[in-house]
Each structure stands twice: as C-alpha cells, then as structure tokens.
PDB file of N, CA and C in Angstrom:
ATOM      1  N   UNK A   1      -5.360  -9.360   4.639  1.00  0.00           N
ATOM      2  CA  UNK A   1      -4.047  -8.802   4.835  1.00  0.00           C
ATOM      3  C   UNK A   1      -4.161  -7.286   4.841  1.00  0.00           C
ATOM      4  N   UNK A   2      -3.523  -6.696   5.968  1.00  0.00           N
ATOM      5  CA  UNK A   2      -3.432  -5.174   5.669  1.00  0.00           C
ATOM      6  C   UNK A   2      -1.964  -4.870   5.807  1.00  0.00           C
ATOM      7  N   UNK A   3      -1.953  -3.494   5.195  1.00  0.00           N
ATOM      8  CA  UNK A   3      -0.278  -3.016   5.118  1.00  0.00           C
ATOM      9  C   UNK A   3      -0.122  -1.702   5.017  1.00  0.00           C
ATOM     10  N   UNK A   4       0.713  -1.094   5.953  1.00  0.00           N
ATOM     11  CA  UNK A   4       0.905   0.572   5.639  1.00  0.00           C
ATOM     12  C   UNK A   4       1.760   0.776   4.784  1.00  0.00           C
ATOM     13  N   UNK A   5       2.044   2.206   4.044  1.00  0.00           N
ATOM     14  CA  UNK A   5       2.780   2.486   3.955  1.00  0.00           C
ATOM     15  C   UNK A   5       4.076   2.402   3.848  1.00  0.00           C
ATOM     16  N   UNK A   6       4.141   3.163   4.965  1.00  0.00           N
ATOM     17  CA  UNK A   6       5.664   2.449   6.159  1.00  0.00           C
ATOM     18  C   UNK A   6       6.245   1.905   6.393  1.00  0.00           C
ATOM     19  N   UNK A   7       5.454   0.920   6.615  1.00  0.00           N
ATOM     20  CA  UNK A   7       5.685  -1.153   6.474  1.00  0.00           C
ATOM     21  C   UNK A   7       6.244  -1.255   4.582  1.00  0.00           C
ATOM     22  N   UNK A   8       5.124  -0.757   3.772  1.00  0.00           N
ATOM     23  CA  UNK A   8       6.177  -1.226   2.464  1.00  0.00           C
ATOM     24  C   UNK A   8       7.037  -0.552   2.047  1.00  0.00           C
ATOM     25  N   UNK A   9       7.597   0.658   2.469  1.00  0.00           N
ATOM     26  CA  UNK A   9       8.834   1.504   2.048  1.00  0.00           C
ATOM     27  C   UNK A   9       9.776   1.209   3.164  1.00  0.00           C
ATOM     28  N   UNK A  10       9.408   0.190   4.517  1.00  0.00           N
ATOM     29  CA  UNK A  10      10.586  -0.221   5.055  1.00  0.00           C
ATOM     30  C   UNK A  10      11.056  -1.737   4.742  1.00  0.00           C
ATOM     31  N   UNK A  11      10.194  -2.426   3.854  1.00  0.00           N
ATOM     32  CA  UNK A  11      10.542  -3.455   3.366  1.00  0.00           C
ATOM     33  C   UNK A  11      11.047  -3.271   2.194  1.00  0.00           C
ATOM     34  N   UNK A  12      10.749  -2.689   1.142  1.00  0.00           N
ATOM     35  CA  UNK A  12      11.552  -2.087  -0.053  1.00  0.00           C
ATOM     36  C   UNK A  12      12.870  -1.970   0.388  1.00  0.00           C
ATOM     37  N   UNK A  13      13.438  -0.656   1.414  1.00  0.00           N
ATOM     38  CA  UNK A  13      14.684  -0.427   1.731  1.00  0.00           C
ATOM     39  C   UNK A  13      15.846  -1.530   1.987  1.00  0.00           C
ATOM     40  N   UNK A  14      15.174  -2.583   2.528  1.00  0.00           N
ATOM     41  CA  UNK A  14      15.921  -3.911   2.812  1.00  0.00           C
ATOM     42  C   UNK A  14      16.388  -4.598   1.592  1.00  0.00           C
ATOM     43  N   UNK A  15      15.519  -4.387   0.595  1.00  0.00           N
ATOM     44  CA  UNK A  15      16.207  -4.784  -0.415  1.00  0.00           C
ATOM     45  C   UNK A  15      17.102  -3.292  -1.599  1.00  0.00           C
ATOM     46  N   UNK A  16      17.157  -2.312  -1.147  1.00  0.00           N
ATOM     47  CA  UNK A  16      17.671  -1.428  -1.252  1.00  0.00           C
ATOM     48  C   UNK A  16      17.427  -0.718  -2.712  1.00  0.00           C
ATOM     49  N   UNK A  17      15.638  -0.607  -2.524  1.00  0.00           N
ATOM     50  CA  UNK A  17      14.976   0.197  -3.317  1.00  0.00           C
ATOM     51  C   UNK A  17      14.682   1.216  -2.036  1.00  0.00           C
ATOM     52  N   UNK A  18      14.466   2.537  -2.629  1.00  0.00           N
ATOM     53  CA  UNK A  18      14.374   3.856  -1.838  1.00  0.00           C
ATOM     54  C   UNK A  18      13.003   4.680  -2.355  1.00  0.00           C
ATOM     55  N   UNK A  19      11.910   4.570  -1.658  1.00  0.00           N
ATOM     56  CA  UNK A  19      10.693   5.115  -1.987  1.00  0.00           C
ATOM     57  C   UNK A  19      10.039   6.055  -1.361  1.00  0.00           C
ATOM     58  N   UNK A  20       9.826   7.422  -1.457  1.00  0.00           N
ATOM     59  CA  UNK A  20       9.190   8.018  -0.302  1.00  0.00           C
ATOM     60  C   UNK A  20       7.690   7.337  -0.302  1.00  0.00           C
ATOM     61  N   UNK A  21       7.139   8.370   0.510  1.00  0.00           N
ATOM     62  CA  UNK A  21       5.682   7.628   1.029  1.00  0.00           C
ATOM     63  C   UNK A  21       4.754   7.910  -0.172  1.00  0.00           C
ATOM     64  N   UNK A  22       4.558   9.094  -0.875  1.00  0.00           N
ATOM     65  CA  UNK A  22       4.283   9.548  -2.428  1.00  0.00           C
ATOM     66  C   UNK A  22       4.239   8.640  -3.126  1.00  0.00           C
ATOM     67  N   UNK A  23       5.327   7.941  -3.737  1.00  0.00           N
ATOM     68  CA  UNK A  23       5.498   7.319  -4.740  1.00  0.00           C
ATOM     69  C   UNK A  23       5.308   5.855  -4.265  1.00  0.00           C
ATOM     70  N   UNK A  24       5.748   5.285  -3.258  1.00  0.00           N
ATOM     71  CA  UNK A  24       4.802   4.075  -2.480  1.00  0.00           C
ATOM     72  C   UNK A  24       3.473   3.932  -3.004  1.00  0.00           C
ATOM     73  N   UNK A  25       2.881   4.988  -2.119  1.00  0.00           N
ATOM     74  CA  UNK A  25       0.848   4.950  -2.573  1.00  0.00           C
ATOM     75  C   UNK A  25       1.253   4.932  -4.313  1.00  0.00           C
ATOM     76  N   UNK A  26       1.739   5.896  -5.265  1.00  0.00           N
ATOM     77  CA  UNK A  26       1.523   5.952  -6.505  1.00  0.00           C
ATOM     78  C   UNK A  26       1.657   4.600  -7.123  1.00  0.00           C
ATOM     79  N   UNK A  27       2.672   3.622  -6.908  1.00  0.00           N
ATOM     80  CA  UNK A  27       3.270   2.332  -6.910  1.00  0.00           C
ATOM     81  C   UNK A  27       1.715   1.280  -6.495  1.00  0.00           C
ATOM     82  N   UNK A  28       1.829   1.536  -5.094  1.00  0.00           N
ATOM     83  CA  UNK A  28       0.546   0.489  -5.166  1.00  0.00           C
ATOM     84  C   UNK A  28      -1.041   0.630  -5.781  1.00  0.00           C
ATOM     85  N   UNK A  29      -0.789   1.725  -5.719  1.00  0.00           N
ATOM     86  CA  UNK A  29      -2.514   2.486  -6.979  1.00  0.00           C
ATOM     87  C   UNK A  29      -2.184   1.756  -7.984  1.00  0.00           C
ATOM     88  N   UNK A  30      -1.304   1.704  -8.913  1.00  0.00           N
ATOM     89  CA  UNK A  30      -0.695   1.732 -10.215  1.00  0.00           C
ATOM     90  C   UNK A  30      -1.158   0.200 -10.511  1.00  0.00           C
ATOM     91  N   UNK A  31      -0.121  -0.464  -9.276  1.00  0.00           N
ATOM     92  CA  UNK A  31       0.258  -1.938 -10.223  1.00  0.00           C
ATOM     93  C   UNK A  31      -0.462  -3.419  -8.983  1.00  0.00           C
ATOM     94  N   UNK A  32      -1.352  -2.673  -8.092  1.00  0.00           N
ATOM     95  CA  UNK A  32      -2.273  -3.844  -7.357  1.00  0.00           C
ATOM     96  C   UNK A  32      -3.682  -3.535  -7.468  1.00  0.00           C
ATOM     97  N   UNK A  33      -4.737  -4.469  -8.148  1.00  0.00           N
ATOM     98  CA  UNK A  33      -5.847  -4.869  -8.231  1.00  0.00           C
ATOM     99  C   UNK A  33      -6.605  -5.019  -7.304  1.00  0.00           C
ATOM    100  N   UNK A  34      -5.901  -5.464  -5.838  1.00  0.00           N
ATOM    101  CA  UNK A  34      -6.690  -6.163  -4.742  1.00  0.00           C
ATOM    102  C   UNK A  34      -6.843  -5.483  -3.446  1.00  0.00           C
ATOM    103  N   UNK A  35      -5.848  -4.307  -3.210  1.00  0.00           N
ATOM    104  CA  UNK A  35      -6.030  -3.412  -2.045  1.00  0.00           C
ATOM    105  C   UNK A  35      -6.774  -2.208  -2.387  1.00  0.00           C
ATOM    106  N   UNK A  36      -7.177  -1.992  -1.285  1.00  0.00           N
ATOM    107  CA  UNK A  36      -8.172  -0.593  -0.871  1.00  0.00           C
ATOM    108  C   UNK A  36      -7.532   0.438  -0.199  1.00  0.00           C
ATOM    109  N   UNK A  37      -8.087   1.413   0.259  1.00  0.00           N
ATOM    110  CA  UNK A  37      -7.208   2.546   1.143  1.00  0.00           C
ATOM    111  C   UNK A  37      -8.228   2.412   2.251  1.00  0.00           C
ATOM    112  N   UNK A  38      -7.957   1.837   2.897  1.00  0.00           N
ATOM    113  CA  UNK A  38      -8.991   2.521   4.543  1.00  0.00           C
ATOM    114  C   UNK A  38      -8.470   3.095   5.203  1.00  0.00           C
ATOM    115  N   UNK A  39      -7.613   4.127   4.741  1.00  0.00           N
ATOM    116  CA  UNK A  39      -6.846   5.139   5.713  1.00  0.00           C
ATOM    117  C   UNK A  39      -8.040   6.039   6.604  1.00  0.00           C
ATOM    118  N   UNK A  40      -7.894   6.324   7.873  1.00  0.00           N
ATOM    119  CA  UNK A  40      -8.517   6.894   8.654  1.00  0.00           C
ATOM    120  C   UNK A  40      -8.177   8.696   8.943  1.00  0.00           C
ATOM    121  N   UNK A  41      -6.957   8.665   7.672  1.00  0.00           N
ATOM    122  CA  UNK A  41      -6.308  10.016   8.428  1.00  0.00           C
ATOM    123  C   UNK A  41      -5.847  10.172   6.958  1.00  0.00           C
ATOM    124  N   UNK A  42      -6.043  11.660   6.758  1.00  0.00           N
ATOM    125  CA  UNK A  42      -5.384  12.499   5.494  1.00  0.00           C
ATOM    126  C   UNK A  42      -3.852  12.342   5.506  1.00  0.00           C
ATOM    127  N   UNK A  43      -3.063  12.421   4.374  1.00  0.00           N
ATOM    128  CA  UNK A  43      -1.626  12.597   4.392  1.00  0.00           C
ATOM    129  C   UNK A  43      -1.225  10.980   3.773  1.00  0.00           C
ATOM    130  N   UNK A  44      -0.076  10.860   3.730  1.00  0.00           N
ATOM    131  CA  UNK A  44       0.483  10.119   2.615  1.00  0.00           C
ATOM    132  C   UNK A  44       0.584   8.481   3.433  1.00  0.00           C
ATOM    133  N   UNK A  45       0.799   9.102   4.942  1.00  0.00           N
ATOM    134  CA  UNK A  45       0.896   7.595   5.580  1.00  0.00           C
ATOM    135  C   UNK A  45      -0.659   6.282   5.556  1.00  0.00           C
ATOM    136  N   UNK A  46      -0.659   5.808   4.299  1.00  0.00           N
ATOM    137  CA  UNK A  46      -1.892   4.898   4.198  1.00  0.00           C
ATOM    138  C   UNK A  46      -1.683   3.577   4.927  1.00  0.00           C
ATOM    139  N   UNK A  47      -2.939   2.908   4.753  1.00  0.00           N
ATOM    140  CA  UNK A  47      -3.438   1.698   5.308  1.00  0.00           C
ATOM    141  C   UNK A  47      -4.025   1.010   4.320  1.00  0.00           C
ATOM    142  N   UNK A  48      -4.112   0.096   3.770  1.00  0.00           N
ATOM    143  CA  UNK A  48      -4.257  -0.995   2.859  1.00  0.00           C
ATOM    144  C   UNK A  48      -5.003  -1.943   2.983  1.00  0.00           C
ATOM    145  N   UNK A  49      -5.890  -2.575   2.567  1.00  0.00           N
ATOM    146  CA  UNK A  49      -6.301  -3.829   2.920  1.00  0.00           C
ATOM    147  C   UNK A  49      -6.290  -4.659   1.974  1.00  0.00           C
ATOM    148  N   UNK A  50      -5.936  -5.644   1.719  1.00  0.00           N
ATOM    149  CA  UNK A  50      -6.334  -6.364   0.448  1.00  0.00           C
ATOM    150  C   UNK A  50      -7.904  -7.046   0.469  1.00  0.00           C
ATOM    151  N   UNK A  51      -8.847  -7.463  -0.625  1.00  0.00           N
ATOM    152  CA  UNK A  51     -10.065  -7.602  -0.673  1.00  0.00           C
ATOM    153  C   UNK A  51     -10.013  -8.500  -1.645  1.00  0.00           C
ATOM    154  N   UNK A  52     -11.475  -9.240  -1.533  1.00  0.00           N
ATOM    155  CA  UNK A  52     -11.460 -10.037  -3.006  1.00  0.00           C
ATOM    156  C   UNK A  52     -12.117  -9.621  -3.963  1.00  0.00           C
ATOM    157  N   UNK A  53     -11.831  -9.214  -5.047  1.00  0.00           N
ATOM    158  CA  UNK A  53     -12.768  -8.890  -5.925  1.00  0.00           C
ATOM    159  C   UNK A  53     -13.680  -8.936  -6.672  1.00  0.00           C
ATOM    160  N   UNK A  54     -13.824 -10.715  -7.066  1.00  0.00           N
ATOM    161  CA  UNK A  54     -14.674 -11.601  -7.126  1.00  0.00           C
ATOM    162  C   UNK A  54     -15.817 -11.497  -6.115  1.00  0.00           C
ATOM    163  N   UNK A  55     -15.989 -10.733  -5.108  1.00  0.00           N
ATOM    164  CA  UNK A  55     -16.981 -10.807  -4.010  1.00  0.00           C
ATOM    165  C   UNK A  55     -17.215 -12.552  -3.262  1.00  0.00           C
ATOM    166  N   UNK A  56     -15.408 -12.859  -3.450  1.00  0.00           N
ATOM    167  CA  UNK A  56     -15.579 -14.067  -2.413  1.00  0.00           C
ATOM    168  C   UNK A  56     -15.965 -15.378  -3.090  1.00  0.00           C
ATOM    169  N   UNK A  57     -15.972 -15.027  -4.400  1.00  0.00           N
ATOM    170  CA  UNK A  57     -15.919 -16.535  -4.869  1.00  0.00           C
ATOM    171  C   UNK A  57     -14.692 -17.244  -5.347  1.00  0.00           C
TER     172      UNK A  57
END
C-alpha cells in the first residue's frame, strides 16, 4: 500500500479533521510502525509505503 500526503489530509477533511501537510507527516511518524518515506522530492508533500517489518514472515 502506498499513500501521500495529500491523499491523507484529503481523507481526514471528509471526516472533518483539518491537518496541514506538517502535522500529517508528524501524525504518521508518531503513531504508524509500518510505513516508510520514499519521497523522491524535498518538502512536506510525502509518499508512504507501508512494509513488513517482520521481513515477510
């Protein structure tokens, strides 16, 4: 699974939480175990991947 940013501060809004892109990344650093950053580009708009951490077992 991958996910920007973007994608989760425009799904937040739908349920009518309000996040800039800052506190998004700070949010998913914080409280997910399983994504990475493979952002390709500096600045706040990230890319996500989720991974296993187990190395697949």
């Amino acid at each position: 699974m991958t996910v920007t940013t973007q994608d989760f501060v425009r799904q937040l809004e739908l349920l009518n939480w309000h996040f800039s892109l800052r506190e998004a990344n700070q949010w998913i650093k914080s409280n997910t175990a399983t994504f990475r950053d493979i952002s390709e580009q500096d600045g706040e708009a990230k890319t996500y991947k989720q991974f296993n951490p187990n190395g697949g077992i």
